[in-house]
C-alpha atoms as a PDB file:
ATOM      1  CA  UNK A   1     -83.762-170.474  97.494  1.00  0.00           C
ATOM      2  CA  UNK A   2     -83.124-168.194 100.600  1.00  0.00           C
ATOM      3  CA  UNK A   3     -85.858-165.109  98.843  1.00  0.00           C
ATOM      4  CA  UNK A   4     -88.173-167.707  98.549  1.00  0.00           C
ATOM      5  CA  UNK A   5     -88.076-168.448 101.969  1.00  0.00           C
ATOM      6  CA  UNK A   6     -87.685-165.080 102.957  1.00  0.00           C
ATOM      7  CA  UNK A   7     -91.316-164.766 101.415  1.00  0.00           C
ATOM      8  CA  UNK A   8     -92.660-167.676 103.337  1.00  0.00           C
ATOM      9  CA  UNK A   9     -91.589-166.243 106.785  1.00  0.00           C
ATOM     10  CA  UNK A  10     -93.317-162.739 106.087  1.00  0.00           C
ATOM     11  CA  UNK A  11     -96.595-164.605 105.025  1.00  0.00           C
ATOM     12  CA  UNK A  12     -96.573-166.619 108.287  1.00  0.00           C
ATOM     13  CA  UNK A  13     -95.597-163.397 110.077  1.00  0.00           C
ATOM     14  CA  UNK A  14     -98.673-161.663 108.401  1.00  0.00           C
ATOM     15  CA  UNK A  15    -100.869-163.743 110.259  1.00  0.00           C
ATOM     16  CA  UNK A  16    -100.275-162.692 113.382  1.00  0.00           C
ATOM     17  CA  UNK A  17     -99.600-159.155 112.464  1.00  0.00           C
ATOM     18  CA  UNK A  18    -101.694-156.937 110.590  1.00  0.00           C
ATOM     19  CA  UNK A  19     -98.639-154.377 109.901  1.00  0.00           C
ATOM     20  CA  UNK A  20     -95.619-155.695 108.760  1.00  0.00           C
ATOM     21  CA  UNK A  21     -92.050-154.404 109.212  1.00  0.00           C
ATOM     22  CA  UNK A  22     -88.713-155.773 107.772  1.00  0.00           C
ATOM     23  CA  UNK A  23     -87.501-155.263 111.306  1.00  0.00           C
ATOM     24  CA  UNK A  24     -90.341-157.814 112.487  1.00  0.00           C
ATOM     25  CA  UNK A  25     -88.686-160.540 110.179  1.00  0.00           C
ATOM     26  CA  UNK A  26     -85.386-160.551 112.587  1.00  0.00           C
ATOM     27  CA  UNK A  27     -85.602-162.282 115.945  1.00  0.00           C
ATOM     28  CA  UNK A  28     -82.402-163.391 118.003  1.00  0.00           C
ATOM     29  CA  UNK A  29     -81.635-163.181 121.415  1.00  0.00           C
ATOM     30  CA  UNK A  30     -80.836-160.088 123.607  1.00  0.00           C
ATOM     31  CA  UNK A  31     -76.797-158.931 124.055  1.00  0.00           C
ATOM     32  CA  UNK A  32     -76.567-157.625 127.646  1.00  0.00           C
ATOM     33  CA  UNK A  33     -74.525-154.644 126.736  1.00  0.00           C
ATOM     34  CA  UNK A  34     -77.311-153.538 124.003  1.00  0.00           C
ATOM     35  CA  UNK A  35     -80.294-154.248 126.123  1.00  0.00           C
ATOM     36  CA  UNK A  36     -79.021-152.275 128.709  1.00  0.00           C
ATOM     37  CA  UNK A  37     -78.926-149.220 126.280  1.00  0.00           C
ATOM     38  CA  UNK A  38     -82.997-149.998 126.578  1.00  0.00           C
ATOM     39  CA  UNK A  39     -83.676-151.373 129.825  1.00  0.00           C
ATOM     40  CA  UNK A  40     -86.607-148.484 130.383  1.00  0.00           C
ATOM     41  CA  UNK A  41     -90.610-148.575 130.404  1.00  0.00           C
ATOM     42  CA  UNK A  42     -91.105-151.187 127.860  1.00  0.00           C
ATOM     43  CA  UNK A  43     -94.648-149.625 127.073  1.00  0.00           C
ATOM     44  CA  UNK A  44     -92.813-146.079 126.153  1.00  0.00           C
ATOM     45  CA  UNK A  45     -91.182-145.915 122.454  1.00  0.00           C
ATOM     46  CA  UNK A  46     -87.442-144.626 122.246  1.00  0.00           C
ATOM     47  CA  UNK A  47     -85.778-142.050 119.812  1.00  0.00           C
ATOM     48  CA  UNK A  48     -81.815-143.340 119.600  1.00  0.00           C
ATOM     49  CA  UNK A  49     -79.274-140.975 117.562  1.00  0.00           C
ATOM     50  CA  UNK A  50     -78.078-143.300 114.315  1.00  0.00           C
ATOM     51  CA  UNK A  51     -75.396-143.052 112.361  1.00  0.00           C
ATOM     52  CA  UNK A  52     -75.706-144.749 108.517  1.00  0.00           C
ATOM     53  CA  UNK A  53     -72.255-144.913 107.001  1.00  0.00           C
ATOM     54  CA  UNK A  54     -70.413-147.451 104.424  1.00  0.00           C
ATOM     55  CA  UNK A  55     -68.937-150.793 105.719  1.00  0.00           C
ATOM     56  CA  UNK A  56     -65.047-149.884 106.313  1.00  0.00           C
ATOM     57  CA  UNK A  57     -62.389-152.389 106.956  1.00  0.00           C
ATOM     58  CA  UNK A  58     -62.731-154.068 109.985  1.00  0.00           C
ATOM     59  CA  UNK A  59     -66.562-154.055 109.909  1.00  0.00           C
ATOM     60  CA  UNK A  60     -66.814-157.042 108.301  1.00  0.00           C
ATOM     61  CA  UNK A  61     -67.084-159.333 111.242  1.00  0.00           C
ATOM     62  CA  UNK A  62     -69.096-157.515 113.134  1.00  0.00           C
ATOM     63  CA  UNK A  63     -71.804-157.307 110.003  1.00  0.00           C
ATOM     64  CA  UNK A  64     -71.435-161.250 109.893  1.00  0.00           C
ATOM     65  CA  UNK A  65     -72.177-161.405 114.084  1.00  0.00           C
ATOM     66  CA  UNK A  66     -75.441-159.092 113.563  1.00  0.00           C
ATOM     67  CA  UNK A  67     -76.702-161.095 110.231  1.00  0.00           C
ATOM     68  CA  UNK A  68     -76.389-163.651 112.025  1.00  0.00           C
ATOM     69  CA  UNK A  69     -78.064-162.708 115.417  1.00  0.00           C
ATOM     70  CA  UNK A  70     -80.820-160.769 113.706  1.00  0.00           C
ATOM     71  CA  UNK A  71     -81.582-163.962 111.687  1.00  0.00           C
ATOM     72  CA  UNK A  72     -81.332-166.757 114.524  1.00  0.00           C
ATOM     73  CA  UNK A  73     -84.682-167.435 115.074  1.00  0.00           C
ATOM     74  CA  UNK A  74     -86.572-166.457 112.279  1.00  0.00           C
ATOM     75  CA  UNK A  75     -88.727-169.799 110.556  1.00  0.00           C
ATOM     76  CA  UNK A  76     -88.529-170.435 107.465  1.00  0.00           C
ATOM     77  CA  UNK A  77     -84.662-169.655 106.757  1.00  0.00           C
ATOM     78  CA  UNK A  78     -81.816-171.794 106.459  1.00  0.00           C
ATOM     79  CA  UNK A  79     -80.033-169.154 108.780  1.00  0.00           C
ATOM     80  CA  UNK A  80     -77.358-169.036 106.177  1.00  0.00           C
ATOM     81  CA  UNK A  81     -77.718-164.648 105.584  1.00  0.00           C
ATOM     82  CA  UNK A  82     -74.530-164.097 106.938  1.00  0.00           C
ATOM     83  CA  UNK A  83     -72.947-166.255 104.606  1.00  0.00           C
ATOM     84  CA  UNK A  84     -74.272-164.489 102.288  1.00  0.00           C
ATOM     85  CA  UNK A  85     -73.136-161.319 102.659  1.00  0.00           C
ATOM     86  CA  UNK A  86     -69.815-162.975 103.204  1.00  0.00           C
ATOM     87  CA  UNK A  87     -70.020-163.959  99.627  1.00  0.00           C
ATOM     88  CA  UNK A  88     -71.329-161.196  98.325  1.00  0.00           C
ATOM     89  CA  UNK A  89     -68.454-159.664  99.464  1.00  0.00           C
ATOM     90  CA  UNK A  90     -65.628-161.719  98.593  1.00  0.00           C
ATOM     91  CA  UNK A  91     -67.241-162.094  94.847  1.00  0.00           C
ATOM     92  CA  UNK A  92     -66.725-158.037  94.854  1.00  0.00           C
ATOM     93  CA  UNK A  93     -70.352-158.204  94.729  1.00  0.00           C
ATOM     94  CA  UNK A  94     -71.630-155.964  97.549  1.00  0.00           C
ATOM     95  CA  UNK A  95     -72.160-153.175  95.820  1.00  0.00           C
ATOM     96  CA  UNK A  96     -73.519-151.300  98.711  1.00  0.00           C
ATOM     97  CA  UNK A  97     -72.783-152.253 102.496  1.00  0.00           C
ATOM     98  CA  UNK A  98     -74.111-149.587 104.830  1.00  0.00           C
ATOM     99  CA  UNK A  99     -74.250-149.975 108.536  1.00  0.00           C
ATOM    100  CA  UNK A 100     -76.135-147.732 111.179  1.00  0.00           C
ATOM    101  CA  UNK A 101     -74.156-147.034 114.277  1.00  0.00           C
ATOM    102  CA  UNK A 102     -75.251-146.141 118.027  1.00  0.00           C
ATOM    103  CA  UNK A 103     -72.430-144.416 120.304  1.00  0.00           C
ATOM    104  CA  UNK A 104     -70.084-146.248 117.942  1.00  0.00           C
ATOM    105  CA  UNK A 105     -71.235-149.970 117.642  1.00  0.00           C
ATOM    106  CA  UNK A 106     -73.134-151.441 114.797  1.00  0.00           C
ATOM    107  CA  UNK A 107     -76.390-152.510 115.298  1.00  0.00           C
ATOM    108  CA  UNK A 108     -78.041-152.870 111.492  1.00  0.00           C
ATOM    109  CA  UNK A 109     -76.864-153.842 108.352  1.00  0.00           C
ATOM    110  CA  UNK A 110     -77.480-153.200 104.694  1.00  0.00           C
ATOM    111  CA  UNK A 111     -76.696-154.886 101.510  1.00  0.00           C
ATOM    112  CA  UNK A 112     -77.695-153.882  98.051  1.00  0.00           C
ATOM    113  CA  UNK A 113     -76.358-156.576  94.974  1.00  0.00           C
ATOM    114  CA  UNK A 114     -77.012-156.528  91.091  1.00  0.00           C
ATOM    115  CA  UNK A 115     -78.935-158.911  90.218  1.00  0.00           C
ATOM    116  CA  UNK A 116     -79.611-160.266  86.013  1.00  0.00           C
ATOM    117  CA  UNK A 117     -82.443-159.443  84.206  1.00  0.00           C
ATOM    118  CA  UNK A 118     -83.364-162.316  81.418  1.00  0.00           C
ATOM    119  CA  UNK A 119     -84.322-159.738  79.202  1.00  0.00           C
ATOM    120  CA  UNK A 120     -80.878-158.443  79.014  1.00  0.00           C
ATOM    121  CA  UNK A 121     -81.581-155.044  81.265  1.00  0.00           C
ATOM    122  CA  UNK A 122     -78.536-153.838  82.837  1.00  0.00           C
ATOM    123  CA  UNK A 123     -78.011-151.676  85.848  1.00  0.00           C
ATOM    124  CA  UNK A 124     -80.596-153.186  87.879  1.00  0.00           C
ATOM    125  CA  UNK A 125     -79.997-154.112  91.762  1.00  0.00           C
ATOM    126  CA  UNK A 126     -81.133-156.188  94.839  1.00  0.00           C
ATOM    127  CA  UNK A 127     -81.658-154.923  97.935  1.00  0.00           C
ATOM    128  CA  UNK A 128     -81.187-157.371 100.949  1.00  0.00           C
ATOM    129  CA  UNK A 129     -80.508-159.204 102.958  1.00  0.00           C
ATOM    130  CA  UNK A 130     -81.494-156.025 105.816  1.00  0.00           C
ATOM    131  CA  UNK A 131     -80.785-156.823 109.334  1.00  0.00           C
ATOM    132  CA  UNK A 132     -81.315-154.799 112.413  1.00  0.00           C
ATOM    133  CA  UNK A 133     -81.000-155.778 116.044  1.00  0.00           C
ATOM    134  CA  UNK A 134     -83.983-156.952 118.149  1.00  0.00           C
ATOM    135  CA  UNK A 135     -83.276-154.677 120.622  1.00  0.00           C
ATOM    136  CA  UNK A 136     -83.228-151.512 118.337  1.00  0.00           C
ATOM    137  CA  UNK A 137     -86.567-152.690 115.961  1.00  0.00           C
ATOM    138  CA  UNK A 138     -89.266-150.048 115.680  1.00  0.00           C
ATOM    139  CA  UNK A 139     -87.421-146.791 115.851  1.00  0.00           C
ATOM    140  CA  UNK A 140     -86.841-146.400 112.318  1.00  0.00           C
ATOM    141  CA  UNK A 141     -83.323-147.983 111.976  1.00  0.00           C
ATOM    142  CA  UNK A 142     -84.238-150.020 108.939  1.00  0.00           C
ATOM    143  CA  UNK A 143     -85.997-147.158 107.016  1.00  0.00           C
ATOM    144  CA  UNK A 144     -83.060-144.776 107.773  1.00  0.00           C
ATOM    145  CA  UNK A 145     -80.985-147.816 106.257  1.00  0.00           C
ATOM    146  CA  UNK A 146     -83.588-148.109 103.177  1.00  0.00           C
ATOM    147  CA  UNK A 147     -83.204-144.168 102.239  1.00  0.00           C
ATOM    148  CA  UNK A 148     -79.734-144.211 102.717  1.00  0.00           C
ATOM    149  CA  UNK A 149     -78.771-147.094 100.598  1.00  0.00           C
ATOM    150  CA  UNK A 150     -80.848-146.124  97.924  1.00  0.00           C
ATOM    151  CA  UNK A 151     -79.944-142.854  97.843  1.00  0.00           C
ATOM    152  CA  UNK A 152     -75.991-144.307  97.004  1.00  0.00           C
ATOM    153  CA  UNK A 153     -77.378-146.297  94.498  1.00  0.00           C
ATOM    154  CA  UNK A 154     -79.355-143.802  92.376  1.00  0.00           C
ATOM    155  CA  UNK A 155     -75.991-141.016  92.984  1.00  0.00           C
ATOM    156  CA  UNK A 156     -74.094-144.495  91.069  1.00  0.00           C
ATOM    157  CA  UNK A 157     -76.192-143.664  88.360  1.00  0.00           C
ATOM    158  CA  UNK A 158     -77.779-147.087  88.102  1.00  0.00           C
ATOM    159  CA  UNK A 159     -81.350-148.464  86.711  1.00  0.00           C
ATOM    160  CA  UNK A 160     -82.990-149.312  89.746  1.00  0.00           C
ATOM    161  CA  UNK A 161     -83.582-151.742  92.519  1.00  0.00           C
ATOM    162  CA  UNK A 162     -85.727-154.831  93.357  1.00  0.00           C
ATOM    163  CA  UNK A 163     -86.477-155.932  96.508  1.00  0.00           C
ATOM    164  CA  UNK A 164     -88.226-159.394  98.140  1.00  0.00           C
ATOM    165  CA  UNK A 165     -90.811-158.124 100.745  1.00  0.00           C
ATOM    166  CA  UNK A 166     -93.978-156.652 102.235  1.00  0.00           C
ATOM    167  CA  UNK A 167     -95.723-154.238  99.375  1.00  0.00           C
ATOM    168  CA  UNK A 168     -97.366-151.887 102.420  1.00  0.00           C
ATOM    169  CA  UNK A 169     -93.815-151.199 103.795  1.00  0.00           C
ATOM    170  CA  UNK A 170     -91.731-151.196 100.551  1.00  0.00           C
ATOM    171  CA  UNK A 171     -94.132-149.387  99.041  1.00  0.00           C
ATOM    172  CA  UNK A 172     -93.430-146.247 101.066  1.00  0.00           C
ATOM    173  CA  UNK A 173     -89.861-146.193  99.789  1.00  0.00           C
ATOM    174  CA  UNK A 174     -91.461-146.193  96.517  1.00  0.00           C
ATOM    175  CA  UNK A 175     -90.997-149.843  95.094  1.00  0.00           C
ATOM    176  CA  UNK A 176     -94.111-150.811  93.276  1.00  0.00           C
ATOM    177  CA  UNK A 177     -95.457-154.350  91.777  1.00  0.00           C
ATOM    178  CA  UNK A 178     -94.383-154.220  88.213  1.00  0.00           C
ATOM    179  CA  UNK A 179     -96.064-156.562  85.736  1.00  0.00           C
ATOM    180  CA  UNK A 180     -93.969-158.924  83.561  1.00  0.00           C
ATOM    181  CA  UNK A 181     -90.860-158.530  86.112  1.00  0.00           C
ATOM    182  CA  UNK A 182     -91.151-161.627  87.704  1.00  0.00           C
ATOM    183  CA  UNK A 183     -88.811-163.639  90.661  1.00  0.00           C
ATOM    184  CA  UNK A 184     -90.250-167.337  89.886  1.00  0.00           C
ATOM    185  CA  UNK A 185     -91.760-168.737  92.842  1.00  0.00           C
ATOM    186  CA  UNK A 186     -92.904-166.536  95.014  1.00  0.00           C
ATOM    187  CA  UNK A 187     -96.420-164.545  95.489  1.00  0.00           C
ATOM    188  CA  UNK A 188     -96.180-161.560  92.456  1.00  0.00           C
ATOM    189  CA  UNK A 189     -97.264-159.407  94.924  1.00  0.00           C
ATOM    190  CA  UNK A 190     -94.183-159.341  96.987  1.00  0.00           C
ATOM    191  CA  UNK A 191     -91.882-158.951  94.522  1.00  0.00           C
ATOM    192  CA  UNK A 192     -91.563-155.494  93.929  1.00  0.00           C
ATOM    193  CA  UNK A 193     -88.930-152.701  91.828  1.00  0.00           C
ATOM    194  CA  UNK A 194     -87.949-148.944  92.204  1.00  0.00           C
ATOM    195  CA  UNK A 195     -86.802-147.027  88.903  1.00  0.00           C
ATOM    196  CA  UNK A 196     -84.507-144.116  88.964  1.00  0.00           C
ATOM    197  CA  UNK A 197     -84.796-143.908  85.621  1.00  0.00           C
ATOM    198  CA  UNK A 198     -88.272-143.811  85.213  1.00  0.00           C
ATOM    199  CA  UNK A 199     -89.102-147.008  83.305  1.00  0.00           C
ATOM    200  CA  UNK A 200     -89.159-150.403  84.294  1.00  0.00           C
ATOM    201  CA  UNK A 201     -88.170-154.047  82.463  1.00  0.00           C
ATOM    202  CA  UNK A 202     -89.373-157.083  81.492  1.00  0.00           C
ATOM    203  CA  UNK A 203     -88.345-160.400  82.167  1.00  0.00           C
ATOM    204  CA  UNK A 204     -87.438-162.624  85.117  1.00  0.00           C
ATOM    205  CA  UNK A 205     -84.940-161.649  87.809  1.00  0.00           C
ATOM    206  CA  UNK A 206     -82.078-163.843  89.149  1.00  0.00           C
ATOM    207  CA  UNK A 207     -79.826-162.577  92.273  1.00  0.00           C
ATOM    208  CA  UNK A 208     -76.497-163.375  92.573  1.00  0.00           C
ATOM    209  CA  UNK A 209     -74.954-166.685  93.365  1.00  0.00           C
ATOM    210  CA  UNK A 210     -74.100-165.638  96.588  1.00  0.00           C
ATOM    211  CA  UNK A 211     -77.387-166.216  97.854  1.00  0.00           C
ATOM    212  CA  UNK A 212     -76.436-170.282  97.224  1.00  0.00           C
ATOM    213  CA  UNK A 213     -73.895-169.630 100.034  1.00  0.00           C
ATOM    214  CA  UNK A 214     -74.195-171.927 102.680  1.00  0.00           C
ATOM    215  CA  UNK A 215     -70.654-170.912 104.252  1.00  0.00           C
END
């Protein structure tokens, strides 16, 4: 399954890095207009103004062009995330689609799904797949995605959320390892939820078919 990969590639990208970021886990290659926008001392960090708003109409392609980019070269993927939040989408499954903007364009995406509990919870979500382009990693474009999106999802009045991922960077948005809520297959430890309720289930997690799509 495409979590279980997503698992693999932030364990091989642990290796190499002793801090993890989601926005490490998203490689593709440089758009001229965008890396213009940057084209300053590389050793200097940048502040750019961001925008987080809800997909509209007419989004939806470029969403699928920056999955796709921010996912080309990553190992351990089928490269099949835009597809997925194609599905999501056209099952009436996305609950939340948020994009961040710079001067206008799009240049990170995220998607937040519900997800079955198999100990009959309700209200529970998934956060992901989270994409932001190379060119704009490390300046806080994914966590001002992550606060944003959850904040819409707690205002719905829902459960909670789940997400797939690094514990040291998730854990700052307050997800936390909860024991006995289990996605099969991967390392416990990097399967993590957030309550906005206050408790937590039981039982294992399954995401929605979407995340089968292969296009």
């Amino acid at each position: 399954m495409k979590l279980r990969k997503s698992v693999e590639r932030e364990l091989d990208r642990e290796m190499h890095n002793k801090t993890l970021l989601p926005d490490n886990f998203f490689t593709a290659s440089r758009g001229s207009k965008i890396a213009a926008k940057l084209c300053v001392n590389s050793c200097k960090r940048f502040s750019v103004d961001v925008e987080i708003s809800n997909e509209k109409v007419g989004d939806e392609l470029k969403i699928h062009q920056i999955t796709e980019r921010a996912f080309l070269s990553a190992p351990h993927t089928d490269h099949t995330e835009h597809f997925i939040v194609d599905a999501l989408r056209c099952a009436g499954a996305l609950t939340i689609s948020q994009v961040a903007k710079s001067d206008e364009e799009i240049i990170g995406h995220v998607a937040i799904s519900p997800v079955t509990l198999s100990g009959g919870a309700t209200g529970w979500f998934g956060l992901g797949p989270i994409s932001v382009l190379p060119e704009y990693q490390r300046l806080g474009i994914g966590s001002k995605l992550m606060r944003s999106s959850l904040a819409a999802l707690e205002a719905m009045g829902t459960s909670g959320c789940v997400v797939l991922g690094d514990p040291g960077y998730y854990g700052r948005f307050g997800f936390t390892v909860v024991d006995g809520l289990v996605f099969p297959g991967v390392p416990p430890e990097y399967f993590q939820a957030l309550s906005f309720s206050g408790g937590f289930p039981r039982g294992e997690v399954l995401y929605h078919q979407a995340f089968s799509a292969k296009g």
